[in-house]
C-alpha atoms as a PDB file:
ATOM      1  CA  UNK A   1      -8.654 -39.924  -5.564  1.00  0.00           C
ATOM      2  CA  UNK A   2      -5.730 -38.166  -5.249  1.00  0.00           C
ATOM      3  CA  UNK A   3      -6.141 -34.499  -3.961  1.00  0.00           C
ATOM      4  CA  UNK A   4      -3.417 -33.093  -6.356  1.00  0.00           C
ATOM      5  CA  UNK A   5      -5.564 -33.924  -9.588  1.00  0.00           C
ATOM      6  CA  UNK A   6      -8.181 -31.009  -8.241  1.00  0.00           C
ATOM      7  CA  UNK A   7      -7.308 -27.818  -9.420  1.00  0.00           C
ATOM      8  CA  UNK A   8      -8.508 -26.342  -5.687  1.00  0.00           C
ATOM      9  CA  UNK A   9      -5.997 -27.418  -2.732  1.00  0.00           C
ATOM     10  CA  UNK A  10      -6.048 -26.267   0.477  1.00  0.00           C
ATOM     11  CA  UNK A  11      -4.525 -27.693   3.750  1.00  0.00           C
ATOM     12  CA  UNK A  12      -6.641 -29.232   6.250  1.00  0.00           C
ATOM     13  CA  UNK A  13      -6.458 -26.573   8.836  1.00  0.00           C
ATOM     14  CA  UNK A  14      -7.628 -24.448   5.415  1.00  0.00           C
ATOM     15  CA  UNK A  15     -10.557 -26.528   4.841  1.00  0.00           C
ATOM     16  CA  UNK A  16     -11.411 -26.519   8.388  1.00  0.00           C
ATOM     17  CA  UNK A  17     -11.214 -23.072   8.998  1.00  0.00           C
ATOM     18  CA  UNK A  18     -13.799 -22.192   6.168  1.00  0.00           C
ATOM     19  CA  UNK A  19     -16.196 -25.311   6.613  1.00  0.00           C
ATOM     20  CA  UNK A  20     -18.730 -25.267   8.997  1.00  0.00           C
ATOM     21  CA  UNK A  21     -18.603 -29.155  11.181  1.00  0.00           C
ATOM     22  CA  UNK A  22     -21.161 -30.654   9.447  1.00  0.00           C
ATOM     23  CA  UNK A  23     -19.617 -29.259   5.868  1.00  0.00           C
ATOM     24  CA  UNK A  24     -15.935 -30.928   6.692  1.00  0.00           C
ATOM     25  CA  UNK A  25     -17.127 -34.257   7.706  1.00  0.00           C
ATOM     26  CA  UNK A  26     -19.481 -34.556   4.485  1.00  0.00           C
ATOM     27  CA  UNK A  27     -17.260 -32.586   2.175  1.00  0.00           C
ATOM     28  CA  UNK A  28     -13.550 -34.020   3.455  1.00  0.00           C
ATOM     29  CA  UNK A  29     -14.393 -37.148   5.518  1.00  0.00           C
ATOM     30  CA  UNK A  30     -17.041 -38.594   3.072  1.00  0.00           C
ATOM     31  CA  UNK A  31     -19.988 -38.134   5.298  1.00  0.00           C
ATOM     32  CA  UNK A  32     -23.129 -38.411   4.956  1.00  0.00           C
ATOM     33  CA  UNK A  33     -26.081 -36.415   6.912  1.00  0.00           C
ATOM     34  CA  UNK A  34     -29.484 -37.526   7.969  1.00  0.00           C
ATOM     35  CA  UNK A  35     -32.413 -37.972   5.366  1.00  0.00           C
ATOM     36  CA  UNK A  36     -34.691 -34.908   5.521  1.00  0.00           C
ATOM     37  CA  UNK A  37     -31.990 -32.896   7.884  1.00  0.00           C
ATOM     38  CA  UNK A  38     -31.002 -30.311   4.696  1.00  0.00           C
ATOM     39  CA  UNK A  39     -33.130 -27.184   3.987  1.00  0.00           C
ATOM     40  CA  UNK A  40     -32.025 -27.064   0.356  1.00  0.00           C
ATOM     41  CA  UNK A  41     -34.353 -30.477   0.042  1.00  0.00           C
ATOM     42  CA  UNK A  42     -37.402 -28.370  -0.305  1.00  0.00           C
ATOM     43  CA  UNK A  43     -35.424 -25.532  -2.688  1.00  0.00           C
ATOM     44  CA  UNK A  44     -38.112 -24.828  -5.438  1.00  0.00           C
ATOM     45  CA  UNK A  45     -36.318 -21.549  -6.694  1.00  0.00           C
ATOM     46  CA  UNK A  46     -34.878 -21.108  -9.921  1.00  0.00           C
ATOM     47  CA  UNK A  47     -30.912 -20.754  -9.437  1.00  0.00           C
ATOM     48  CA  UNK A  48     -27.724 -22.958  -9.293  1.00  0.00           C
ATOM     49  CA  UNK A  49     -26.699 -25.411  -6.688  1.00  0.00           C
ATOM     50  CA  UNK A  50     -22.695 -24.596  -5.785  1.00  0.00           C
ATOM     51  CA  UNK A  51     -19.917 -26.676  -4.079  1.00  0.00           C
ATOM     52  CA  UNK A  52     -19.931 -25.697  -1.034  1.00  0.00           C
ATOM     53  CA  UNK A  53     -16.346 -26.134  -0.442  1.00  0.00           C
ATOM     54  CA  UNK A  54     -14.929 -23.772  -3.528  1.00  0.00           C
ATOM     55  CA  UNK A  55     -18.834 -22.384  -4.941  1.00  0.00           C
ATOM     56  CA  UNK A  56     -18.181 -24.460  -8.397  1.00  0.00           C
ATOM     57  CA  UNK A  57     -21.595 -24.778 -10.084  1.00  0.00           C
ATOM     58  CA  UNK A  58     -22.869 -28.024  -9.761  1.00  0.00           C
ATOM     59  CA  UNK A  59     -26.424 -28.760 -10.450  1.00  0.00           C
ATOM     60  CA  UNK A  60     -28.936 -26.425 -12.193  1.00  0.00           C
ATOM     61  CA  UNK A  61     -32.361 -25.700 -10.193  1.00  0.00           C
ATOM     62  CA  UNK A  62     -34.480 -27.079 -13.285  1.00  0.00           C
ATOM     63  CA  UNK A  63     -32.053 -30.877 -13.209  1.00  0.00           C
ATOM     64  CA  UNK A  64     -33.728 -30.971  -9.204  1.00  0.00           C
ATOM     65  CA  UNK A  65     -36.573 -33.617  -8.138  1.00  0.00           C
ATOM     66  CA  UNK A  66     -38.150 -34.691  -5.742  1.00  0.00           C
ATOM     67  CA  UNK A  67     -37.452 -38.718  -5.341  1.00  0.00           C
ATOM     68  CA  UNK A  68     -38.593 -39.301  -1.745  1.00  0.00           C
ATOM     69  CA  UNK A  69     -35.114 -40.259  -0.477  1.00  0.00           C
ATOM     70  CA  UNK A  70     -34.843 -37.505   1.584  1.00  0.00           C
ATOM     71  CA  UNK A  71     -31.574 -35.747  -0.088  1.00  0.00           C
ATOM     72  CA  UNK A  72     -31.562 -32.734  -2.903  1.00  0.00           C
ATOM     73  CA  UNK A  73     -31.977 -35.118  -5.652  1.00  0.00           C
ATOM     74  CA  UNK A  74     -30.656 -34.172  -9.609  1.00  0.00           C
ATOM     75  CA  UNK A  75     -31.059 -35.518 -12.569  1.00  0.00           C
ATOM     76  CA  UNK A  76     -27.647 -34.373 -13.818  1.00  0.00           C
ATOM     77  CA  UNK A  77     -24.922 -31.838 -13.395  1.00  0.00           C
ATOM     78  CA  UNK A  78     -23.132 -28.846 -15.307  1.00  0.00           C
ATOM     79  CA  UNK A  79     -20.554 -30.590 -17.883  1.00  0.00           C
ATOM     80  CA  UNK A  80     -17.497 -30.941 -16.158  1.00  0.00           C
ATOM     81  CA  UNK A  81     -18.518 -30.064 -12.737  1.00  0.00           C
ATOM     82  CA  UNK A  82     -18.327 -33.268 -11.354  1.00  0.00           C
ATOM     83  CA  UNK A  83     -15.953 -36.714 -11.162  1.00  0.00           C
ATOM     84  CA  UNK A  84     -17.090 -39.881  -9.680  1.00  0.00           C
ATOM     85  CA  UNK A  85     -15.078 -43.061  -8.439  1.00  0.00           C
ATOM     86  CA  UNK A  86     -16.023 -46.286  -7.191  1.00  0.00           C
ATOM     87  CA  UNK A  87     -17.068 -46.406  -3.677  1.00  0.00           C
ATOM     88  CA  UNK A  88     -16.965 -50.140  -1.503  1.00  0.00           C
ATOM     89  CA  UNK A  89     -17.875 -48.725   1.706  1.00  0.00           C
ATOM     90  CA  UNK A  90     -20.769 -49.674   3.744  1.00  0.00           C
ATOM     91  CA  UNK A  91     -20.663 -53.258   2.475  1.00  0.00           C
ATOM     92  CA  UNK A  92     -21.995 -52.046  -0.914  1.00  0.00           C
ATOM     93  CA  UNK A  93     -20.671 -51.350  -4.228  1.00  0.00           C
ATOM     94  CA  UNK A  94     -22.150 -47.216  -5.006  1.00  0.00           C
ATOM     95  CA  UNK A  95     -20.920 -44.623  -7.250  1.00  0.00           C
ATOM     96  CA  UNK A  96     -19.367 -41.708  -5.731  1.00  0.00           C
ATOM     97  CA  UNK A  97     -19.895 -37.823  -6.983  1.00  0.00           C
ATOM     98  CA  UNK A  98     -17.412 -35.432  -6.228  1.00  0.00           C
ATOM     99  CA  UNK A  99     -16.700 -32.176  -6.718  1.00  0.00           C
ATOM    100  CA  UNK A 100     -14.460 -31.658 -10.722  1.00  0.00           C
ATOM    101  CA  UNK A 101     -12.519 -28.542  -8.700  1.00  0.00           C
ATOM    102  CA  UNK A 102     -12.048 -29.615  -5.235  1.00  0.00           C
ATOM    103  CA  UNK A 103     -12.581 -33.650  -5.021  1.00  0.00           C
ATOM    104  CA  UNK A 104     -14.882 -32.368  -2.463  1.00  0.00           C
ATOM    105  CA  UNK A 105     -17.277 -35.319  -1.829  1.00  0.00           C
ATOM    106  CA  UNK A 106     -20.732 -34.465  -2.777  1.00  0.00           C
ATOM    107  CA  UNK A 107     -22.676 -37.972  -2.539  1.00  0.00           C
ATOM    108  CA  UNK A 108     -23.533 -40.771  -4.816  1.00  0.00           C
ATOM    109  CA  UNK A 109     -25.322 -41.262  -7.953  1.00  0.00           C
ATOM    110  CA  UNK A 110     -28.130 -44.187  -9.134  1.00  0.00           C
ATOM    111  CA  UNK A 111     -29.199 -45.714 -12.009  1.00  0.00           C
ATOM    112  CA  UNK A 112     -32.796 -45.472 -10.645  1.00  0.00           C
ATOM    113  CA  UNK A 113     -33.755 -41.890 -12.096  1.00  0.00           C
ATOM    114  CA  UNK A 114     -36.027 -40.680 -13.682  1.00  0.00           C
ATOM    115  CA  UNK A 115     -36.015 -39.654 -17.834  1.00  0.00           C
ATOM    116  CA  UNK A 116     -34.246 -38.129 -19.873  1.00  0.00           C
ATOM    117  CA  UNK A 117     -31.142 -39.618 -17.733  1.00  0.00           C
ATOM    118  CA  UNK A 118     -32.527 -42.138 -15.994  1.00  0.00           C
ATOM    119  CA  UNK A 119     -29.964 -40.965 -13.243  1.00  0.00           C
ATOM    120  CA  UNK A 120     -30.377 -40.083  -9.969  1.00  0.00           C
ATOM    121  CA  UNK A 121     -27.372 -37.611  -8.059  1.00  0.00           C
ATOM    122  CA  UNK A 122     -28.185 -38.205  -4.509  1.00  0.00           C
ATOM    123  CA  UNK A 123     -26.349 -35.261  -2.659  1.00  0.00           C
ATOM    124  CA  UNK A 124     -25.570 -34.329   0.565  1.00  0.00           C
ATOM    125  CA  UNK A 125     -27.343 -30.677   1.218  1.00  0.00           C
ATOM    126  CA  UNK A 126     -24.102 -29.543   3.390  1.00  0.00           C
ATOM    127  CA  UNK A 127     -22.120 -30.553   0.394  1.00  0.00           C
ATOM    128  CA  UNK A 128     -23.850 -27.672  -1.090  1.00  0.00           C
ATOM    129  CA  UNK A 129     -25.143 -24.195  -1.250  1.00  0.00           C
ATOM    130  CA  UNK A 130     -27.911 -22.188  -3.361  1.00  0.00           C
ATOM    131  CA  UNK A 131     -28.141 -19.153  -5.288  1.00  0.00           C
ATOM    132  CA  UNK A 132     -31.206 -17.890  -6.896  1.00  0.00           C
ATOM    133  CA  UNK A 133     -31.498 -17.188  -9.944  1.00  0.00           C
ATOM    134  CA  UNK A 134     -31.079 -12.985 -10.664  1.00  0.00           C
ATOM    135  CA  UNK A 135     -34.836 -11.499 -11.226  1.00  0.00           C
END
């Protein structure tokens, strides 16, 4: 990925300065945080899951599952809100999702989901952020 195809660029002192720590190293450095560590795991609200690095909208509330891995879990995204790219790291061949806007890296994607897509968007929680849905 090349960081001029995203139609949000920012320096790296620019990303740093509005990331929290654990935001830049998933988001910019292609982190990953610990299973079960994000609070958006349990989100049961209606509302849309955002980028956390430019607020995007990703993932609808009613595309989340529960599927026991331990990361918000989604069974697929908003049209266009999302690229992926091939990802040989870790001694593995995996599908990476990132961010359409910012090529912000969100987390990977599986082919072991459950209907209608069979697909399963694995996502770091400090890749993201959540807001409810307006009552």
């Amino acid at each position: 990925m090349n960081k001029n195809e995203f139609s949000e660029n920012r320096s790296d002192a620019e990303w740093r300065a509005t990331l929290t720590d654990d935001q830049y190293r998933v988001l910019r450095e292609h982190g990953t945080e610990p299973a079960g560590s994000s609070p958006l795991n349990a989100e049961k609200r209606a509302g849309v899951f955002r980028c956390a690095g430019c607020g995007v909208e990703l993932f609808e509330s009613d595309t989340k599952y529960e599927s026991g891995s331990g990361w918000p879990s989604f069974t697929a995204p908003r049209d266009h809100a999302v690229g992926t790219s091939r990802d040989a790291s870790h001694l593995m061949e995996r599908t990476e999702v990132h961010c359409a806007r910012c090529g912000g890296h969100l987390g990977h994607v599986f082919e072991d989901g459950p209907r209608p897509t069979g697909q399963r968007y694995c996502m770091n929680g400090a890749a993201l952020t959540f807001e409810p849905a307006k009552e």
